[in-house]
C-alpha atoms as a PDB file:
ATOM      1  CA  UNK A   1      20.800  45.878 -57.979  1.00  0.00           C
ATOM      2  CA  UNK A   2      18.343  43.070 -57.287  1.00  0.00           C
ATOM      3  CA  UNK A   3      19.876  39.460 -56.158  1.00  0.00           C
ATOM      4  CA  UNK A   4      19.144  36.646 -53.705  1.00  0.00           C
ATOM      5  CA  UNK A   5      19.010  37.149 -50.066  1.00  0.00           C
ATOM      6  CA  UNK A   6      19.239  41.044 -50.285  1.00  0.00           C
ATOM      7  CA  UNK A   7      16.911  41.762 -47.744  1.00  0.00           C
ATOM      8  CA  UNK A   8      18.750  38.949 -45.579  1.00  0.00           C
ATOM      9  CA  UNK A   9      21.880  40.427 -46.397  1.00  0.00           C
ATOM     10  CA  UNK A  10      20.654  44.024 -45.365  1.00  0.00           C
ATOM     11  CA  UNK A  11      19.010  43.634 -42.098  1.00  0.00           C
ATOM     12  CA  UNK A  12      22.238  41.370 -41.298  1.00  0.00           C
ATOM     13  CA  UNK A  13      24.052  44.165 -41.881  1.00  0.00           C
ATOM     14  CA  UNK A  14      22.488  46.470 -39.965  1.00  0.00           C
ATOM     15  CA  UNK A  15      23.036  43.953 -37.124  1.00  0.00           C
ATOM     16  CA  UNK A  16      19.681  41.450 -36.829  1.00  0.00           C
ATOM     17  CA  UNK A  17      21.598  38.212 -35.477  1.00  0.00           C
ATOM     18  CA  UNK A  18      18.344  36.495 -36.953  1.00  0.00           C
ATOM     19  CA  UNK A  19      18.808  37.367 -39.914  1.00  0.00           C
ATOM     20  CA  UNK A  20      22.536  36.367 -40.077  1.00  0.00           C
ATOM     21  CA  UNK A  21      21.267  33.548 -38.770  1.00  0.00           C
ATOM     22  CA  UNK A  22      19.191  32.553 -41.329  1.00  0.00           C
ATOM     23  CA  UNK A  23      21.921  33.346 -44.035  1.00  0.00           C
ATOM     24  CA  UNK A  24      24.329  30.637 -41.897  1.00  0.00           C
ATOM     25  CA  UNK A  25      21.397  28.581 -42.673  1.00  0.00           C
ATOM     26  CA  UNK A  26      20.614  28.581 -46.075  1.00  0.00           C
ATOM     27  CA  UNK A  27      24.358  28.650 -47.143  1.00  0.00           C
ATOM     28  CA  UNK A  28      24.871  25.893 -45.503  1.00  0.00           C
ATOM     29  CA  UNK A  29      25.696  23.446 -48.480  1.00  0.00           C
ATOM     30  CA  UNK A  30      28.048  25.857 -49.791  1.00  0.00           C
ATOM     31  CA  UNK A  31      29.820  26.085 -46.757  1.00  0.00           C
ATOM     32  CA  UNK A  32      29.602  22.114 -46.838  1.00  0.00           C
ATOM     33  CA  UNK A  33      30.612  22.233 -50.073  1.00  0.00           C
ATOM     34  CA  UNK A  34      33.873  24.348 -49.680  1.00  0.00           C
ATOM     35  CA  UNK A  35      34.862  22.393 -46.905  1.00  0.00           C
ATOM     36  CA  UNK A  36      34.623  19.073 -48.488  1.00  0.00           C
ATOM     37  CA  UNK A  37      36.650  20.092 -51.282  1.00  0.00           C
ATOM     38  CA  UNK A  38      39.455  21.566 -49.461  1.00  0.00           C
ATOM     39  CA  UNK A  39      39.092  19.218 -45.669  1.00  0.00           C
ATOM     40  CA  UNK A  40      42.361  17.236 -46.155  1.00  0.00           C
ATOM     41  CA  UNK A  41      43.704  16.179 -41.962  1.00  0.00           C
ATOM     42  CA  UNK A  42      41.085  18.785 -40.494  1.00  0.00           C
ATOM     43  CA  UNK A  43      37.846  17.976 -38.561  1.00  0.00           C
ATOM     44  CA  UNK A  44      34.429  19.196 -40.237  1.00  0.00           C
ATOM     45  CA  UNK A  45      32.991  20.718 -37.520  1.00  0.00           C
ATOM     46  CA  UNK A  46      35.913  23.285 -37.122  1.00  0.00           C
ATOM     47  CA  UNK A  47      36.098  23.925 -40.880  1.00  0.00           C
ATOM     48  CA  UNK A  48      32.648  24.308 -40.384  1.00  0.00           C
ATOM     49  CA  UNK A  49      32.976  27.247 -37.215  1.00  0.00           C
ATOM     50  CA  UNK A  50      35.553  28.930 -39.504  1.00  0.00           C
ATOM     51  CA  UNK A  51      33.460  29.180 -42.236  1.00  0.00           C
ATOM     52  CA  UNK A  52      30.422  30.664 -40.282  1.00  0.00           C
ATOM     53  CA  UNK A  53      32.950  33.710 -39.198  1.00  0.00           C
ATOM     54  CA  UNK A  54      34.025  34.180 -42.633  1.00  0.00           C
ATOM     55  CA  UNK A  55      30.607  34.256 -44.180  1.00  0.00           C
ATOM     56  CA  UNK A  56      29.660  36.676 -41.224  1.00  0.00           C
ATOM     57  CA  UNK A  57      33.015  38.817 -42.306  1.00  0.00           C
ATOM     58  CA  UNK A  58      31.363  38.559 -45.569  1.00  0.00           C
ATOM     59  CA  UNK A  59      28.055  39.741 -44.980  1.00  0.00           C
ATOM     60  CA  UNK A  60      29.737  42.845 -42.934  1.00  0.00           C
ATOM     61  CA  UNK A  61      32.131  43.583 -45.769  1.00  0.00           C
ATOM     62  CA  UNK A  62      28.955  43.020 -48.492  1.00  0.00           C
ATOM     63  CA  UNK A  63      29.274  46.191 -51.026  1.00  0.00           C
ATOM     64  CA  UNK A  64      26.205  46.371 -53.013  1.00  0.00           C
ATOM     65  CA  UNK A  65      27.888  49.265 -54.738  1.00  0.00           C
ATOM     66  CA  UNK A  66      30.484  46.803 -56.730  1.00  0.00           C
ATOM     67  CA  UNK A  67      27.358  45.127 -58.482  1.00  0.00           C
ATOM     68  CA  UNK A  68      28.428  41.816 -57.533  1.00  0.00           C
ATOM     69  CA  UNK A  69      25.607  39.288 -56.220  1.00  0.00           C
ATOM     70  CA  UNK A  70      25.859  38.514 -52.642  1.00  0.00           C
ATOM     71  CA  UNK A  71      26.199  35.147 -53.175  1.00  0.00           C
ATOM     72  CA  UNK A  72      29.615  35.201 -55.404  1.00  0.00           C
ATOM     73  CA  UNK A  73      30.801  37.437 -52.946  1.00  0.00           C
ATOM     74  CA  UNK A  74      30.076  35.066 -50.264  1.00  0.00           C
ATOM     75  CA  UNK A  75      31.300  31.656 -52.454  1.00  0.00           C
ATOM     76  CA  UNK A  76      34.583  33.095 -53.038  1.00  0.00           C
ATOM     77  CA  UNK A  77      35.161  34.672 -49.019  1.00  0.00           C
ATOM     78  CA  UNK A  78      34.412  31.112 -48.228  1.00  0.00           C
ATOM     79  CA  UNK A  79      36.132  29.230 -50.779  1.00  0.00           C
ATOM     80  CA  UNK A  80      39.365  31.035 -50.415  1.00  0.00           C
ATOM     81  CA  UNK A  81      39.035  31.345 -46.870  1.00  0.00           C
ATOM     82  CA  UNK A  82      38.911  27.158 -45.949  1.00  0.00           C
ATOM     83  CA  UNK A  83      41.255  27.275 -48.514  1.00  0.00           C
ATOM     84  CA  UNK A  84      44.148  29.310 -47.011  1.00  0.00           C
ATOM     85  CA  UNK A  85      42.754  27.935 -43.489  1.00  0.00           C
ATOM     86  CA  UNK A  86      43.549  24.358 -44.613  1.00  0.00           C
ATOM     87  CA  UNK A  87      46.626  25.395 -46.368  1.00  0.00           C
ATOM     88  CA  UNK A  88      48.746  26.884 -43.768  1.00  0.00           C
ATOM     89  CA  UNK A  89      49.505  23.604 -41.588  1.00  0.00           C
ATOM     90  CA  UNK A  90      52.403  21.753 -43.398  1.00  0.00           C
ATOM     91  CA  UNK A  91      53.226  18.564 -41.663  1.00  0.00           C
ATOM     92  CA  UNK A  92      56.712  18.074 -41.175  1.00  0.00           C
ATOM     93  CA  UNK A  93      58.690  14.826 -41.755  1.00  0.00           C
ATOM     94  CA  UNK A  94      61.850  14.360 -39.817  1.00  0.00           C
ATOM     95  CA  UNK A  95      64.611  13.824 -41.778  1.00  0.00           C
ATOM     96  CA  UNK A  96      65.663  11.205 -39.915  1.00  0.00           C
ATOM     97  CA  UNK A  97      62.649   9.139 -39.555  1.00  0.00           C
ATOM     98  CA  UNK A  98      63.418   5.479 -41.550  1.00  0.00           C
ATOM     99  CA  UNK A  99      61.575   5.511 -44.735  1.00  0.00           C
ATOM    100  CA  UNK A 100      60.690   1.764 -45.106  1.00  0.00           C
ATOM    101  CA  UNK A 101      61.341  -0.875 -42.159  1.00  0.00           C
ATOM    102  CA  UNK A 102      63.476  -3.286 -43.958  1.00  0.00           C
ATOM    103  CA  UNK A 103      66.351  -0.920 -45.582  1.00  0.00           C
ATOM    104  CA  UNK A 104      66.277   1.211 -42.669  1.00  0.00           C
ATOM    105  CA  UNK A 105      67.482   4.320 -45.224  1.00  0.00           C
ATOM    106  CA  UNK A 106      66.115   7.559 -43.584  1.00  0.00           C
ATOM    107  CA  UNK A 107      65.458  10.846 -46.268  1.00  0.00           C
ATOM    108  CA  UNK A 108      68.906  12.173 -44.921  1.00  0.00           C
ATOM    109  CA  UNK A 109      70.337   9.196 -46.178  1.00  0.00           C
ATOM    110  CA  UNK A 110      68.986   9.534 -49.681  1.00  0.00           C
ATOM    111  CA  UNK A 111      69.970  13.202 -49.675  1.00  0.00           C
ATOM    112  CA  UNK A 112      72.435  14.373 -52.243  1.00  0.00           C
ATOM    113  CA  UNK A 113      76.025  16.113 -50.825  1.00  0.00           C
ATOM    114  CA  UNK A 114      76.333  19.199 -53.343  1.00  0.00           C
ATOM    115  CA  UNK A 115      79.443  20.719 -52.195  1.00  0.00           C
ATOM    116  CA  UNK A 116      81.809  20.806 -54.185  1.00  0.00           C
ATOM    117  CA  UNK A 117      84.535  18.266 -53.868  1.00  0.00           C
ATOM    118  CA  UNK A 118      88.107  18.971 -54.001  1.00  0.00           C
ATOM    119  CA  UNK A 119      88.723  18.115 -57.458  1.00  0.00           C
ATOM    120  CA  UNK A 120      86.003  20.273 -58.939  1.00  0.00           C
ATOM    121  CA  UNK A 121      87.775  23.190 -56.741  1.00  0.00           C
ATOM    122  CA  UNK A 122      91.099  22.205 -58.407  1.00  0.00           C
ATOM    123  CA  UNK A 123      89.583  22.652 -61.844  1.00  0.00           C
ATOM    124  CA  UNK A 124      87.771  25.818 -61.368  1.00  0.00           C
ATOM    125  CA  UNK A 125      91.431  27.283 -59.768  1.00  0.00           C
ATOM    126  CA  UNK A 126      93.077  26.248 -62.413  1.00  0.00           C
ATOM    127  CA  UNK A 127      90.492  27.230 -65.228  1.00  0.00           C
ATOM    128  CA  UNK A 128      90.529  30.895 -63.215  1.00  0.00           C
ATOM    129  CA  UNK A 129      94.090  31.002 -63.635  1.00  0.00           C
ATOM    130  CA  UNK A 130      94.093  30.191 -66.970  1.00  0.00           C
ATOM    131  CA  UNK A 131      91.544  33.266 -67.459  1.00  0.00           C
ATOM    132  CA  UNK A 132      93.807  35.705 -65.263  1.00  0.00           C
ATOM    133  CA  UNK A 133      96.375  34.521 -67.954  1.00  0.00           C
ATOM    134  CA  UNK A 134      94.175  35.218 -70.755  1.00  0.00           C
ATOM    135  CA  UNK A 135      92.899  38.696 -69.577  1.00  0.00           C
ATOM    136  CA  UNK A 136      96.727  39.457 -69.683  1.00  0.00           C
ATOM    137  CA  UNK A 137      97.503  38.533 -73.335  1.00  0.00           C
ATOM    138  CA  UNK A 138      94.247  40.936 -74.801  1.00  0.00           C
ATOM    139  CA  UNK A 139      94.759  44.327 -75.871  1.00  0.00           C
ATOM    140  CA  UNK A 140      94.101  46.922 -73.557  1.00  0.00           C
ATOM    141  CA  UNK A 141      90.664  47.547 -75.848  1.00  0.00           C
ATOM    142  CA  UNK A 142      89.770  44.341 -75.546  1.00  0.00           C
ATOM    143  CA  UNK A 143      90.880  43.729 -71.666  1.00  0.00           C
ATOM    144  CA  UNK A 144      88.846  47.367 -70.874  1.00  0.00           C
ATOM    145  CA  UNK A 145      85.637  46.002 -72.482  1.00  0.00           C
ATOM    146  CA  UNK A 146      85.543  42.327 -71.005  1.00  0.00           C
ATOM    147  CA  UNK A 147      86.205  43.928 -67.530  1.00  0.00           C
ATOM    148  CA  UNK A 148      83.477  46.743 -67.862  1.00  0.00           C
ATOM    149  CA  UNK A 149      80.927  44.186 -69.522  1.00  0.00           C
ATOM    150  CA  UNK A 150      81.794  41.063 -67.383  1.00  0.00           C
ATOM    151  CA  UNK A 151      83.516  42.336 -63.630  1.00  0.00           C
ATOM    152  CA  UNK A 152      81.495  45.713 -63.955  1.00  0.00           C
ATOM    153  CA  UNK A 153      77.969  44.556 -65.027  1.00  0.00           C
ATOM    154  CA  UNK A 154      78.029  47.075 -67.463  1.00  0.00           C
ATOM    155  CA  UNK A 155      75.498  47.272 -70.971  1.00  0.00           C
ATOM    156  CA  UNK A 156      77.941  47.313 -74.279  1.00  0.00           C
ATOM    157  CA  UNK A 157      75.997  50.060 -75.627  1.00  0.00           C
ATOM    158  CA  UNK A 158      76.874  52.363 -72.455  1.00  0.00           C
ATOM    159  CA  UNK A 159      80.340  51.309 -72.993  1.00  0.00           C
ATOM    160  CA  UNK A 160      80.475  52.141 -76.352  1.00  0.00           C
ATOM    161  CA  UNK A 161      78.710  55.298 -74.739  1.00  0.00           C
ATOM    162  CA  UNK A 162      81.204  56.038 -72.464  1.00  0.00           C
ATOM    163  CA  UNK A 163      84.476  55.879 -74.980  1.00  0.00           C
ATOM    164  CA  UNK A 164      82.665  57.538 -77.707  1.00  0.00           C
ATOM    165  CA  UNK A 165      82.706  54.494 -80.032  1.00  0.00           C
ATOM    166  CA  UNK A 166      79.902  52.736 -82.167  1.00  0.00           C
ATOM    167  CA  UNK A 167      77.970  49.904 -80.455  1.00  0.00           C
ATOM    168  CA  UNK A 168      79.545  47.689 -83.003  1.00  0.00           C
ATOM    169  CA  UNK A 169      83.180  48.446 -82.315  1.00  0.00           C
ATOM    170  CA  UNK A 170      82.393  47.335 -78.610  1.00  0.00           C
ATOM    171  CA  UNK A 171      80.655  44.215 -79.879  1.00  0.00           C
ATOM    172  CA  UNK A 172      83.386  43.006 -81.895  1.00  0.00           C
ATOM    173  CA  UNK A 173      86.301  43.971 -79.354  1.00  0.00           C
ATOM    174  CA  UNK A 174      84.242  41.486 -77.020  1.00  0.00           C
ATOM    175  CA  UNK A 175      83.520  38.744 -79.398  1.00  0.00           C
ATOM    176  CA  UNK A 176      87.191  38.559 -80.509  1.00  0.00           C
ATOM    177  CA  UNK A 177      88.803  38.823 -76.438  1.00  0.00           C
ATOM    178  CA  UNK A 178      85.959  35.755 -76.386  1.00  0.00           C
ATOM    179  CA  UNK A 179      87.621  34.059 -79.242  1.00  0.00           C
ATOM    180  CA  UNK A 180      91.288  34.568 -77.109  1.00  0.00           C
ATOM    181  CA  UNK A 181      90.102  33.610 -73.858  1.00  0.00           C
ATOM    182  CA  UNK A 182      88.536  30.370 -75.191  1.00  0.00           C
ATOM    183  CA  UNK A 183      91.410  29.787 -77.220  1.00  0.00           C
ATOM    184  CA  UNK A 184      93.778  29.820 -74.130  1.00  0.00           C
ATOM    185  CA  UNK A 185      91.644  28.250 -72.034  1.00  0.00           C
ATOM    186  CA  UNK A 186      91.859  24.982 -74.850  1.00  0.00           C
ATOM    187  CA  UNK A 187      95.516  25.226 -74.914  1.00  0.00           C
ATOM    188  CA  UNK A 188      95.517  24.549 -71.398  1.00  0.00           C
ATOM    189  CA  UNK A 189      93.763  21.682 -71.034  1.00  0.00           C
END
């Protein structure tokens, strides 16, 4: 396969620092390029060091055997390389830290407590009670198949599997313990 810079690429490869040289060189506005697009907080010169090692990785990695041209090869290394390079540093914000001078509210301030209180406890005990209650009134059918689909995890069809009834049956034992259940849970409110 015939593309730009193979005999570059190939003596580079076989270790000729001038010719890796001269690659560095003439991809130079890529390079430029990647880092501008992808630079954020970082200083060019670095970004620029860091992409001369991956493009050298790239050349030593270079399969002519994948038909790819060196030069995608090499634009993507280097792309995704400043990339994940620039990526990595997140800069923290303390939590704490005022977020305008004149209110003086910090982010911990503005935060959101999602615990539940003690009323919404109350109501979930007493709508769990009410289902306790509920379970008790069904039919043994109907208490067996809410337990093995609901507590259990278990599919309806491998229910209806395991006691050797239709898929149906199952289905409407469930739907109607539903109906119950709801229906108790409404007179208790």
């Amino acid at each position: 396969m015939e593309y730009l810079y193979k005999d570059l690429v190939n003596k580079a490869k076989k270790g000729s620092r001038d010719a890796a040289e001269e690659l560095i060189a003439r991809l130079k506005p890529l390079i430029y390029s990647a880092i501008k697009r992808y630079k954020r907080d970082y200083d060019t010169e670095d970004l620029y060091q860091e992409a001369c090692i991956i493009l050298l990785e790239a050349i030593r990695n270079f399969d002519e055997e994948r038909k790819v041209p060196f030069l995608a090869f090499a634009r993507s290394r280097i792309y995704y390389g400043i990339h994940n390079l620039t990526r990595k540093e997140v800069k923290m914000q303390s939590l704490d830290q005022p977020l305008w001078e004149e209110d003086g509210q910090s982010l911990l301030d503005k935060l959101e407590d999602t615990k539940e209180g003690v009323e919404e406890l109350m109501v979930r005990a007493e709508i769990y009670e009410s289902l306790r209650d509920g379970i008790k009134l069904l039919t043994q059918k109907q208490r067996d198949v809410i337990i093995s689909h609901y507590f259990e995890g278990k599919k309806l069809k491998d229910i209806a599997k395991d006691r050797g009834i239709h898929y149906k049956t199952v289905l409407g034992l469930k739907d109607r313990a539903i109906k119950e259940l709801y229906l108790c849970l409404r007179n208790t409110n």
